[in-house]
C-alpha atoms as a PDB file:
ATOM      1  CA  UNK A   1       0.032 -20.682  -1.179  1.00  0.00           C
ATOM      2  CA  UNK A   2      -0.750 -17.660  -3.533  1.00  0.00           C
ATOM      3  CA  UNK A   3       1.209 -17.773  -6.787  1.00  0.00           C
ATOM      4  CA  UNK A   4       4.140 -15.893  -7.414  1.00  0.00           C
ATOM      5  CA  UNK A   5       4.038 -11.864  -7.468  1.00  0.00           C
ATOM      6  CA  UNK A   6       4.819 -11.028 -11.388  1.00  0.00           C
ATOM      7  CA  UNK A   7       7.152  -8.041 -11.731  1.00  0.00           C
ATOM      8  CA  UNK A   8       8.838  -5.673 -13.701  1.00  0.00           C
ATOM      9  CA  UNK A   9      11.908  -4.226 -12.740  1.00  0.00           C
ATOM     10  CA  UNK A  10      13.179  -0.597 -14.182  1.00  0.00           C
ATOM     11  CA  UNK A  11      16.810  -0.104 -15.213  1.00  0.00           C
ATOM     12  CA  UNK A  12      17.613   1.879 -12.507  1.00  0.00           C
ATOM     13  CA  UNK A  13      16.692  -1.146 -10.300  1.00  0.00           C
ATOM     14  CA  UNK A  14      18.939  -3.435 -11.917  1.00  0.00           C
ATOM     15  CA  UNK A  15      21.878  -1.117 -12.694  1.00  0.00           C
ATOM     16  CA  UNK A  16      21.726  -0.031  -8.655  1.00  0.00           C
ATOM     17  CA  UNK A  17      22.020  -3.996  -7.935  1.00  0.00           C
ATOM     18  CA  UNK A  18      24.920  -4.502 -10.165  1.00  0.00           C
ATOM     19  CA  UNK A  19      26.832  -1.480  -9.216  1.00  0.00           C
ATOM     20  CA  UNK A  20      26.163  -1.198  -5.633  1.00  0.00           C
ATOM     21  CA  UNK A  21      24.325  -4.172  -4.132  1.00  0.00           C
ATOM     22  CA  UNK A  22      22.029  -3.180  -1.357  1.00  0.00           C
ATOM     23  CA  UNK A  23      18.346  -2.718  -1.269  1.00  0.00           C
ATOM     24  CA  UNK A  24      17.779  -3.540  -5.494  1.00  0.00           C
ATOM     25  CA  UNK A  25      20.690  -6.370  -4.750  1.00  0.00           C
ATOM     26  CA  UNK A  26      18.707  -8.332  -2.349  1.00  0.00           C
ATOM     27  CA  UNK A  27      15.970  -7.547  -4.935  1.00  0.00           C
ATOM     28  CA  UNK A  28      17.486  -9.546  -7.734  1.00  0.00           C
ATOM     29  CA  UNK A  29      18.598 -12.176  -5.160  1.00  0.00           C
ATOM     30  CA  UNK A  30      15.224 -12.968  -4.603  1.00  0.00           C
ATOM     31  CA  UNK A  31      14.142 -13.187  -8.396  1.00  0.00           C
ATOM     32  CA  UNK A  32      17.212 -15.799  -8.221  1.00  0.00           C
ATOM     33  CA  UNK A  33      15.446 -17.428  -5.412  1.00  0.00           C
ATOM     34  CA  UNK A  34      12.295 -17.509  -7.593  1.00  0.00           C
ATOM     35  CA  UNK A  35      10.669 -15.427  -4.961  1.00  0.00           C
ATOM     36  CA  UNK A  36       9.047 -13.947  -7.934  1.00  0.00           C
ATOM     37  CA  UNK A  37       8.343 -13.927 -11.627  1.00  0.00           C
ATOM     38  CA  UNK A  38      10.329 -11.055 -13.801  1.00  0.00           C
ATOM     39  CA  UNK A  39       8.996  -9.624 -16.961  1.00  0.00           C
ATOM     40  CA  UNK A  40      10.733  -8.224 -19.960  1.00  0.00           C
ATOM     41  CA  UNK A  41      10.534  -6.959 -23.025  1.00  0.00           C
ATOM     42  CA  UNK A  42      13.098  -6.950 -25.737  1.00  0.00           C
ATOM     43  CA  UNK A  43      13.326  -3.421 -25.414  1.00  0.00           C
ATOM     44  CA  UNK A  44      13.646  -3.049 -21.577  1.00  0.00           C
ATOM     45  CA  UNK A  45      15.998  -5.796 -21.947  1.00  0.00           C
ATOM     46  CA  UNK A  46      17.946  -3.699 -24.587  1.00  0.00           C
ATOM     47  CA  UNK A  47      17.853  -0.701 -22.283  1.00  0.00           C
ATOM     48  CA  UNK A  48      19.377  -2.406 -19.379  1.00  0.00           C
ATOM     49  CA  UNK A  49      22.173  -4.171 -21.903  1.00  0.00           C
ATOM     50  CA  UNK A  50      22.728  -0.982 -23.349  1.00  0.00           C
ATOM     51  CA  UNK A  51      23.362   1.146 -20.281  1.00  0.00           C
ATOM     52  CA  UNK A  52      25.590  -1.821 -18.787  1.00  0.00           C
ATOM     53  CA  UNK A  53      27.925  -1.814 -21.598  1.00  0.00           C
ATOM     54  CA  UNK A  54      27.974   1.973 -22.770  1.00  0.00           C
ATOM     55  CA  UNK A  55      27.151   4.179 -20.086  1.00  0.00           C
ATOM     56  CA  UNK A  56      28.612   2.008 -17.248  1.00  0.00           C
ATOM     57  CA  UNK A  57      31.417   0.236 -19.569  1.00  0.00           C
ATOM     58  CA  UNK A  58      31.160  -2.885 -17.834  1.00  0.00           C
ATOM     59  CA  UNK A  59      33.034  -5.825 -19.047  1.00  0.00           C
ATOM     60  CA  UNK A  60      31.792  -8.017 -22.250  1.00  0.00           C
ATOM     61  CA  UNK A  61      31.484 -11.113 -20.291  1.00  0.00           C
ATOM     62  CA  UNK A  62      29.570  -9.341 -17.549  1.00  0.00           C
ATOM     63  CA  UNK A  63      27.395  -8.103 -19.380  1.00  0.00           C
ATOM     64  CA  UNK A  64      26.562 -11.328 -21.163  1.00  0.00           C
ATOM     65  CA  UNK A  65      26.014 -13.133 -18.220  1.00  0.00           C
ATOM     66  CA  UNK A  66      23.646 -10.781 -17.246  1.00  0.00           C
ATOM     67  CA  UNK A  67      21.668 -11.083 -20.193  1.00  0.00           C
ATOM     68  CA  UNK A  68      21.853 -14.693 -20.099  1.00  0.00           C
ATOM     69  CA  UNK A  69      20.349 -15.159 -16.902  1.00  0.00           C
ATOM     70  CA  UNK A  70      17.783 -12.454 -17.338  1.00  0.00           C
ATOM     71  CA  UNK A  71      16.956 -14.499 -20.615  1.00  0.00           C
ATOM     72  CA  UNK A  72      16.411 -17.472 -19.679  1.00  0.00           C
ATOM     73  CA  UNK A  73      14.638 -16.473 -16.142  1.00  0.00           C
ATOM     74  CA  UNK A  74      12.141 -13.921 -17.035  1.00  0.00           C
ATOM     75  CA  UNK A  75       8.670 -13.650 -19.166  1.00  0.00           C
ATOM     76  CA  UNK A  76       9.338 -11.979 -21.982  1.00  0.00           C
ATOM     77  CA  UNK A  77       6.599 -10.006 -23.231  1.00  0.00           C
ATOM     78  CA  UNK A  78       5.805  -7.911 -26.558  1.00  0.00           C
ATOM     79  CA  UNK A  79       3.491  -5.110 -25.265  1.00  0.00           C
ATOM     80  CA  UNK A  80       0.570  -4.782 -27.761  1.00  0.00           C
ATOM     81  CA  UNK A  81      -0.443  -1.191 -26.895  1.00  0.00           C
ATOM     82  CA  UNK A  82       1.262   1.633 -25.136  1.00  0.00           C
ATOM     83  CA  UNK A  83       0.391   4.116 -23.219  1.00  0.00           C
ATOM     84  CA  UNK A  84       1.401   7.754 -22.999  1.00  0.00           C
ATOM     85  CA  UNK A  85       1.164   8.441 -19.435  1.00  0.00           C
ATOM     86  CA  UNK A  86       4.599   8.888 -17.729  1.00  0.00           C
ATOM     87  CA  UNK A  87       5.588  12.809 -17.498  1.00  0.00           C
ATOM     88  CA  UNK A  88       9.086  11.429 -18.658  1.00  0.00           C
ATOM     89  CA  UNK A  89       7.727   9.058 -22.021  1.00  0.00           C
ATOM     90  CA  UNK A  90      11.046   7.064 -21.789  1.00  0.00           C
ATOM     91  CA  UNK A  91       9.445   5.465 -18.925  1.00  0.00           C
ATOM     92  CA  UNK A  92       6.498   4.363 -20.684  1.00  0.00           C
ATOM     93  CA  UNK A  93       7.958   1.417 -21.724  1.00  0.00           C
ATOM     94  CA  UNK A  94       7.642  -0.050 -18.312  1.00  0.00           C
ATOM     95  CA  UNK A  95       4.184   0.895 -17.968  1.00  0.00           C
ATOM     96  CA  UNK A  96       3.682  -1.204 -21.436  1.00  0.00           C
ATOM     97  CA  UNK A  97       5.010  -3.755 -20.166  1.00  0.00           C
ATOM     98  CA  UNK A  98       3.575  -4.159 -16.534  1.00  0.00           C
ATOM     99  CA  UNK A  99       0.272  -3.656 -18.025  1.00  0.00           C
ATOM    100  CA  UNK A 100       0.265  -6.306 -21.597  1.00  0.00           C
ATOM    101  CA  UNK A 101       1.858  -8.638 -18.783  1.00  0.00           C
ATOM    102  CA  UNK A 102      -0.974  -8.306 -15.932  1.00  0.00           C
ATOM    103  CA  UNK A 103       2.171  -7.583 -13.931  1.00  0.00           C
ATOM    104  CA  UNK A 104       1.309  -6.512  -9.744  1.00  0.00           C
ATOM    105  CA  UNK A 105       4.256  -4.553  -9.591  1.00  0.00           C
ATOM    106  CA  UNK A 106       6.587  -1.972 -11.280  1.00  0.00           C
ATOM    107  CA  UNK A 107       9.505  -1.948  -8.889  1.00  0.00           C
ATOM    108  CA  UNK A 108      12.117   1.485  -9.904  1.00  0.00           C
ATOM    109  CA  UNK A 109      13.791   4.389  -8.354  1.00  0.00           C
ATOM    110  CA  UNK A 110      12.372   6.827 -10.499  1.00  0.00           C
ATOM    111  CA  UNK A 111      10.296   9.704  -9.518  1.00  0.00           C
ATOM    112  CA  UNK A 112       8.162  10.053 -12.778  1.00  0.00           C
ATOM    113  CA  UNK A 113       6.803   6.434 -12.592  1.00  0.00           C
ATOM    114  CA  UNK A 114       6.500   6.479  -8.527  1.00  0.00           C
ATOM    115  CA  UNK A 115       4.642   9.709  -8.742  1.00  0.00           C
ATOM    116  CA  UNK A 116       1.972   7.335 -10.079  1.00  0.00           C
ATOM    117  CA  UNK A 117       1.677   5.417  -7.576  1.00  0.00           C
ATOM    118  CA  UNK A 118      -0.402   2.774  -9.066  1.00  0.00           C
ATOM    119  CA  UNK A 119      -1.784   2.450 -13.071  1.00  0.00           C
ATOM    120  CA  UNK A 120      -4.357   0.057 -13.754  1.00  0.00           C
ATOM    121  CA  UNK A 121      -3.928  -2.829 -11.119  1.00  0.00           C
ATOM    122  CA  UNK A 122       0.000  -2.035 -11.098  1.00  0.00           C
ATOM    123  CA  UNK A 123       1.449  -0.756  -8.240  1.00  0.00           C
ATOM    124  CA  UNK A 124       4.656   1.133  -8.233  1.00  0.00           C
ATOM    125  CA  UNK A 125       6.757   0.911  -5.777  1.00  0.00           C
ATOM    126  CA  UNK A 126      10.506   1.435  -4.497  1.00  0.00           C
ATOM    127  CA  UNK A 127      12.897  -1.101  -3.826  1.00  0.00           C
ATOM    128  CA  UNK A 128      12.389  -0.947  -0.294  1.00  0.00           C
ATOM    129  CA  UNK A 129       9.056  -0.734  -0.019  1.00  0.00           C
ATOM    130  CA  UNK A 130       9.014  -4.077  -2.366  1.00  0.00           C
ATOM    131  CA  UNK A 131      10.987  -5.721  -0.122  1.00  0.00           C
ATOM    132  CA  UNK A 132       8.751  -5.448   2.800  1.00  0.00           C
ATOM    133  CA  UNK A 133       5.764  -6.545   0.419  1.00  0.00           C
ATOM    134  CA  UNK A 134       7.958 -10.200  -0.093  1.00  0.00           C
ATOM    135  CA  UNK A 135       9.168 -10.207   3.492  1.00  0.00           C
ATOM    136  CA  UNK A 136       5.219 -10.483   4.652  1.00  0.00           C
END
């Protein structure tokens, strides 16, 4: 059996699965489910705490158990270089990531990163379309 896919998930990804469930919900149900490996870095970790607390004011404890579990049940990663590809350079970050973690796939919602398509031997993808990748 082939190891594990190793992904990184954007904020939008996570944010849609704690706010509405669906598609990026059955997403992080399968990272539960070890289906396959997330990566992190502390500062798309800090992004995702971030927007939870102050954009989306969700509660304290919430919050923390979110962070808990995606502390202990991710690789965490300190990307060594960057790039400077993403039209939007917020979203570099993921790219940094996926690539200093030999990551297969950079799963998000947004159009600057999926406009790429692929970088290196990352491929981006939507929610959906990662789903159907783990169903096969």
């Amino acid at each position: 059996m082939p190891d594990k896919p190793r992904v990184v998930l954007d904020t939008n990804v996570f944010i849609s699965a704690v706010l509405f469930g669906k598609t990026p919900g059955e997403i992080i149900k399968l990272w539960q489910e070890e289906a396959f490996y997330l990566i992190v870095s502390p500062e798309t970790l800090a992004e995702l705490i971030g927007k939870l607390k102050f954009k989306f004011g969700l509660p304290h404890d919430l919050v923390e158990e979110w962070q808990d579990l995606i502390s202990k049940r991710s690789i965490h990663v300190m990307p060594e270089y960057q790039t400077k590809i993403c039209r939007d350079p917020e979203d570099d970050k993921f790219l940094d990531v996926a690539l200093n973690a030999k990551a297969d796939f950079l799963v998000t919602g947004d159009e600057d990163l999926l406009v790429l398509k692929s970088y290196s031997n990352v491929k981006i993808l939507r929610p959906a379309e990662f789903l159907d990748i783990l169903a096969k």
